[in-house]
N, C-alpha and C. Protein backbone atom coordinates (compact mmCIF):
# COMPACT_ATOMS: atom_id res chain seq x y z
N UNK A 1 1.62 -14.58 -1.47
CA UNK A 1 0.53 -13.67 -1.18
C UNK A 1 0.28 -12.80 -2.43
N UNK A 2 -0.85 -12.66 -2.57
CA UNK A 2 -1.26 -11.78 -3.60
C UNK A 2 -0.63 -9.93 -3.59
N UNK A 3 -0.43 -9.93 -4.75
CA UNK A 3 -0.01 -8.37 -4.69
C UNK A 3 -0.77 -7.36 -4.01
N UNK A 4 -1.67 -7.65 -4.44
CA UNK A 4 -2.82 -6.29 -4.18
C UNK A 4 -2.98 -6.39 -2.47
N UNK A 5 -3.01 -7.84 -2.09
CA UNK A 5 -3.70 -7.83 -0.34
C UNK A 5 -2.45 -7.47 -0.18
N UNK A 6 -1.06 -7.75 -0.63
CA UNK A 6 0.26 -7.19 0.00
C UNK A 6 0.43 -5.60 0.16
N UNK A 7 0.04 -5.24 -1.03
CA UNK A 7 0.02 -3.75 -1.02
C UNK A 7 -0.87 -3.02 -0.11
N UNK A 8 -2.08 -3.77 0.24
CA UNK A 8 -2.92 -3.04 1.01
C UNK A 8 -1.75 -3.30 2.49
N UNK A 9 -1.79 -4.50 2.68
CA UNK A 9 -1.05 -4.13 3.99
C UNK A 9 0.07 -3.10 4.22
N UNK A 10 0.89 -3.09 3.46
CA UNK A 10 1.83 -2.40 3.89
C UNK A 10 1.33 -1.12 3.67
N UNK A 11 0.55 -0.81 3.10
CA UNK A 11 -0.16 0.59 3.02
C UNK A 11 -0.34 1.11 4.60
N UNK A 12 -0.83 0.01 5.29
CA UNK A 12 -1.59 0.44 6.44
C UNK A 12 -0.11 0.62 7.32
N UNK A 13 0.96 0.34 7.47
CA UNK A 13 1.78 0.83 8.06
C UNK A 13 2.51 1.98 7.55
N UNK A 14 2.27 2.21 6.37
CA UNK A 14 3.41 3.48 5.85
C UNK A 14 2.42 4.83 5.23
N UNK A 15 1.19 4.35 5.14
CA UNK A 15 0.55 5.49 4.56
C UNK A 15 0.79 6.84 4.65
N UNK A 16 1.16 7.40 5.77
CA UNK A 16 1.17 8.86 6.48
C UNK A 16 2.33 9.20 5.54
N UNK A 17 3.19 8.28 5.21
CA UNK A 17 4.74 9.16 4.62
C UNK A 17 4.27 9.30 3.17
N UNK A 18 3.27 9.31 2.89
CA UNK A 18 3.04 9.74 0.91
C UNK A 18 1.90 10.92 1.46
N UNK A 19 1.54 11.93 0.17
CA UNK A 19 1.34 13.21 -0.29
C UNK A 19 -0.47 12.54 0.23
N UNK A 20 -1.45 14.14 0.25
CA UNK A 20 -2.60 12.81 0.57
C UNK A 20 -3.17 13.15 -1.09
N UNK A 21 -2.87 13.51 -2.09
CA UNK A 21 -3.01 13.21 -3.63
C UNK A 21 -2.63 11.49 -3.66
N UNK A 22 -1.23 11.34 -3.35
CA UNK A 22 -0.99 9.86 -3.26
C UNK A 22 -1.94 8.56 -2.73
N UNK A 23 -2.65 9.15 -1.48
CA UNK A 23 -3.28 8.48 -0.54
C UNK A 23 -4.66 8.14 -0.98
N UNK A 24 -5.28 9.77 -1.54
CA UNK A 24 -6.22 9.33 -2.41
C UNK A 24 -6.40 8.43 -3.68
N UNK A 25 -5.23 8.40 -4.56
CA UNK A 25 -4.93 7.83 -5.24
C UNK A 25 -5.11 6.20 -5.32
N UNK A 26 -4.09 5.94 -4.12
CA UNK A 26 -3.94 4.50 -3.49
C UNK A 26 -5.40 4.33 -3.15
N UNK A 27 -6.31 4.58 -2.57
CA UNK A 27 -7.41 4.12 -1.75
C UNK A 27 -8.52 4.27 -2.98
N UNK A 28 -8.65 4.92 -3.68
CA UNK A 28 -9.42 5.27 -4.94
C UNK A 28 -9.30 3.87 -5.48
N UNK A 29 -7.71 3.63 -5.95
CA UNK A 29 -7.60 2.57 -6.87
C UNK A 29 -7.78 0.79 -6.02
N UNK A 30 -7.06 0.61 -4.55
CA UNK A 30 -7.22 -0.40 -4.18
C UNK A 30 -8.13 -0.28 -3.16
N UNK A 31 -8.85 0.59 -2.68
CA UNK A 31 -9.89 -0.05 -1.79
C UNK A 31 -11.15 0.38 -2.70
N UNK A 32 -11.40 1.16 -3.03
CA UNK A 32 -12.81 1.34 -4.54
C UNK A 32 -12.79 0.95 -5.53
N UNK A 33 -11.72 0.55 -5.90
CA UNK A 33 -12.15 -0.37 -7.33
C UNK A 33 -12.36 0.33 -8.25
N UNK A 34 -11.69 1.81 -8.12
CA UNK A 34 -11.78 2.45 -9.17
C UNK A 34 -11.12 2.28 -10.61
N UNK A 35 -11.04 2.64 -11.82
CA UNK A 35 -10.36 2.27 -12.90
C UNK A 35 -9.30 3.90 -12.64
N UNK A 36 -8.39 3.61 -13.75
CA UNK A 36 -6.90 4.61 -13.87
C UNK A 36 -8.03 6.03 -14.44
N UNK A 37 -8.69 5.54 -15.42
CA UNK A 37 -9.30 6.67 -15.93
C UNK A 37 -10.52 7.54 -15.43
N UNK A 38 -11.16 6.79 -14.11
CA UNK A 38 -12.15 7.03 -13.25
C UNK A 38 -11.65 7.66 -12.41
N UNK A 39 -10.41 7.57 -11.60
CA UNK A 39 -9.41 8.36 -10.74
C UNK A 39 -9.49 9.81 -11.26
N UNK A 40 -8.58 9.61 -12.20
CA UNK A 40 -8.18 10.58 -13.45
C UNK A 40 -9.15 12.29 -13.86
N UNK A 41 -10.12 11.25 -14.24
CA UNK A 41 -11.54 12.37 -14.35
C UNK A 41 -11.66 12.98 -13.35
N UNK A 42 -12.21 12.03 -11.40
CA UNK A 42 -12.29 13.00 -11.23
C UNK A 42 -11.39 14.47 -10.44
N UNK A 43 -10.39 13.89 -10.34
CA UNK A 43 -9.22 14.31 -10.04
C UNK A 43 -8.71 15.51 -10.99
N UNK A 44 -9.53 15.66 -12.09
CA UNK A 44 -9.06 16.56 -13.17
C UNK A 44 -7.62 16.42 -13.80
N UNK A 45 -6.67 15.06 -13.52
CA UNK A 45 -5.48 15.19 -14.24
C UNK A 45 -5.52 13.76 -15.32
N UNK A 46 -4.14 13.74 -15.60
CA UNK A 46 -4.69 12.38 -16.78
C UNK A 46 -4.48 11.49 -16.27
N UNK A 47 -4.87 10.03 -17.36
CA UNK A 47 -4.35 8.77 -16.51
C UNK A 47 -3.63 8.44 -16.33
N UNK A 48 -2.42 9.19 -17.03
CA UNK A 48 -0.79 8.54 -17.36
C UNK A 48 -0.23 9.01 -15.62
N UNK A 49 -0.82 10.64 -15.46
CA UNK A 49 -0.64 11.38 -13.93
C UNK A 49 -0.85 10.11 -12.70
N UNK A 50 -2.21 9.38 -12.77
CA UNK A 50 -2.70 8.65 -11.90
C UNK A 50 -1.50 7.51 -11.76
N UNK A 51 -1.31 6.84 -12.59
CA UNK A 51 -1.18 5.36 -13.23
C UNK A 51 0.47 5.56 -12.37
N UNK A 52 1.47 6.96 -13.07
CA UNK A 52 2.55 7.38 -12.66
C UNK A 52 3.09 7.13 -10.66
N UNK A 53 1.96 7.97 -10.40
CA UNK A 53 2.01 7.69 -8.97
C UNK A 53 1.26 7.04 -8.08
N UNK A 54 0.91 6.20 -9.12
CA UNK A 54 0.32 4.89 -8.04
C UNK A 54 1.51 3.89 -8.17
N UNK A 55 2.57 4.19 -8.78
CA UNK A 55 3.84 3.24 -9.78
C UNK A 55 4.77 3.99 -8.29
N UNK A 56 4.83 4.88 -8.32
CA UNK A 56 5.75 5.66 -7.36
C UNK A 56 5.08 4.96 -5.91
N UNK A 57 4.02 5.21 -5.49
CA UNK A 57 3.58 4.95 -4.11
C UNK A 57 3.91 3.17 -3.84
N UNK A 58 3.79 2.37 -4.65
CA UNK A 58 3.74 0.79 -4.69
C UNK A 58 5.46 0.43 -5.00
N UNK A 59 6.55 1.16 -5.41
CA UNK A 59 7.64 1.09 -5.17
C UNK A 59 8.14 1.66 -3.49
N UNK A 60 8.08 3.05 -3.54
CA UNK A 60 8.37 3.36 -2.15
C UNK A 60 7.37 2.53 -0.99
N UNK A 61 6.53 2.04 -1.04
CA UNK A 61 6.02 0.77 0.06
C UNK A 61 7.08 -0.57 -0.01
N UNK A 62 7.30 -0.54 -1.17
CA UNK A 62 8.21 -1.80 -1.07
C UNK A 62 9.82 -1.06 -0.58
N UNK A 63 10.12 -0.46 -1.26
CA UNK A 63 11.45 0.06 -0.51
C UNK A 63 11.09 0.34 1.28
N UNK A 64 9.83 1.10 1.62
CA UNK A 64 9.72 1.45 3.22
C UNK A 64 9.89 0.01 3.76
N UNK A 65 9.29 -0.95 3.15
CA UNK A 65 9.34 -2.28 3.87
C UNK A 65 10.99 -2.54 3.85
N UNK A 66 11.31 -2.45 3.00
CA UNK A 66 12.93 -3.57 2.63
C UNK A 66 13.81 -2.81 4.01
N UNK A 67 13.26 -1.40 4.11
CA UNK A 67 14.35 -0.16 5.27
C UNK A 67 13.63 -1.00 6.66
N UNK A 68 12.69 -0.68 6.70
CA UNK A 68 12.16 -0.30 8.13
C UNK A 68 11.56 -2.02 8.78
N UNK A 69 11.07 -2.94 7.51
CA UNK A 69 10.63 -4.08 8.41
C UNK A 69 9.44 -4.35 8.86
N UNK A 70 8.49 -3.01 8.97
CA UNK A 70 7.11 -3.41 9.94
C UNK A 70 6.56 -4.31 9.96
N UNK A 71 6.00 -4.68 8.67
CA UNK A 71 5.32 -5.82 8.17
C UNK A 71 5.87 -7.13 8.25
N UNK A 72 7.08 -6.88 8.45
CA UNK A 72 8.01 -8.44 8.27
C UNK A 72 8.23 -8.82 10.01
N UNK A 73 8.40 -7.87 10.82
CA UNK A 73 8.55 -7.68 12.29
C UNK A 73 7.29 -8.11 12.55
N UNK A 74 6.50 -7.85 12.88
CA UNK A 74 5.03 -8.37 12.79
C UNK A 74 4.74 -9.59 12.53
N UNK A 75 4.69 -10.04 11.61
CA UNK A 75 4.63 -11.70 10.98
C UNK A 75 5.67 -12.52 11.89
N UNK A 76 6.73 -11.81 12.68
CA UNK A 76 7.89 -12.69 13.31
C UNK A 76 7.13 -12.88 14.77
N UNK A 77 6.61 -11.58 15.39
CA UNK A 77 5.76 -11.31 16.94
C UNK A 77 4.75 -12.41 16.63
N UNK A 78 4.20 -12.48 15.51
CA UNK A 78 2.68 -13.29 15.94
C UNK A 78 3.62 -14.61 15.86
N UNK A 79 4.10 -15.40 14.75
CA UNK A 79 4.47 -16.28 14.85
C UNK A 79 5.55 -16.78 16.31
N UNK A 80 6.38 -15.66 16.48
CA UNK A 80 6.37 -16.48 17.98
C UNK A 80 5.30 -16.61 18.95
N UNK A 81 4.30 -15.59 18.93
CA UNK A 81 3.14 -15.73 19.99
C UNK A 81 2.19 -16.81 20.04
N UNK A 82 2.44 -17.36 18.58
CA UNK A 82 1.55 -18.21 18.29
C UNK A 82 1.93 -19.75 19.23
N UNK A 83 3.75 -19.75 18.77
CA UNK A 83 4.44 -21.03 19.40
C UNK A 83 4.32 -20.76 20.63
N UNK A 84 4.47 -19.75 21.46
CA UNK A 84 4.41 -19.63 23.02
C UNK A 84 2.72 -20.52 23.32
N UNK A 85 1.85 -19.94 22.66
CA UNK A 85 0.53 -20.51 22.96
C UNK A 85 0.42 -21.89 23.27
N UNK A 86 1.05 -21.84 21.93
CA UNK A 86 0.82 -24.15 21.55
C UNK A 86 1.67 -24.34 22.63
N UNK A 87 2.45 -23.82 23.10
CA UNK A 87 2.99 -24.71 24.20
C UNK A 87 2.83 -25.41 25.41
């Protein structure tokens, strides 16, 4: 799976536990298509600021996943729901 559709997902289960600077951040950069330096501007800080904790938010999603599972629990429910169906 692609990074970016990965990251969006797990976004959608863990979002609430990051800062909403973070949140804006994340959604600026992967759902608008914004650039590091377009963030940056208008946010009034630099890009290295942006770039930093979008590095922080896309690690702690992967660590929330490796703890907690949601995303991986999920993929296990449908796939059995799926085999119950075909049956």
């Amino acid at each position: 799976m692609e990074k970016r559709v990965y990251l969006n997902l797990l976004y959608d289960y863990y979002k609430d536990l990051f800062t909403i600077k973070q949140q804006e951040y994340f959604e600026d950069y992967y759902y608008n298509n914004l650039s590091l330096g377009e963030i940056a501007e208008n946010s009034n800080v630099s890009r290295n600021a942006v770039h930093n904790q979008l590095k922080i938010v896309e690690n702690k999603l992967n660590e929330f996943e490796q703890i907690l599972g949601l995303y991986k629990t999920k993929q296990q429910v449908l796939i059995l729901l799926k085999d119950k169906i075909d049956q």
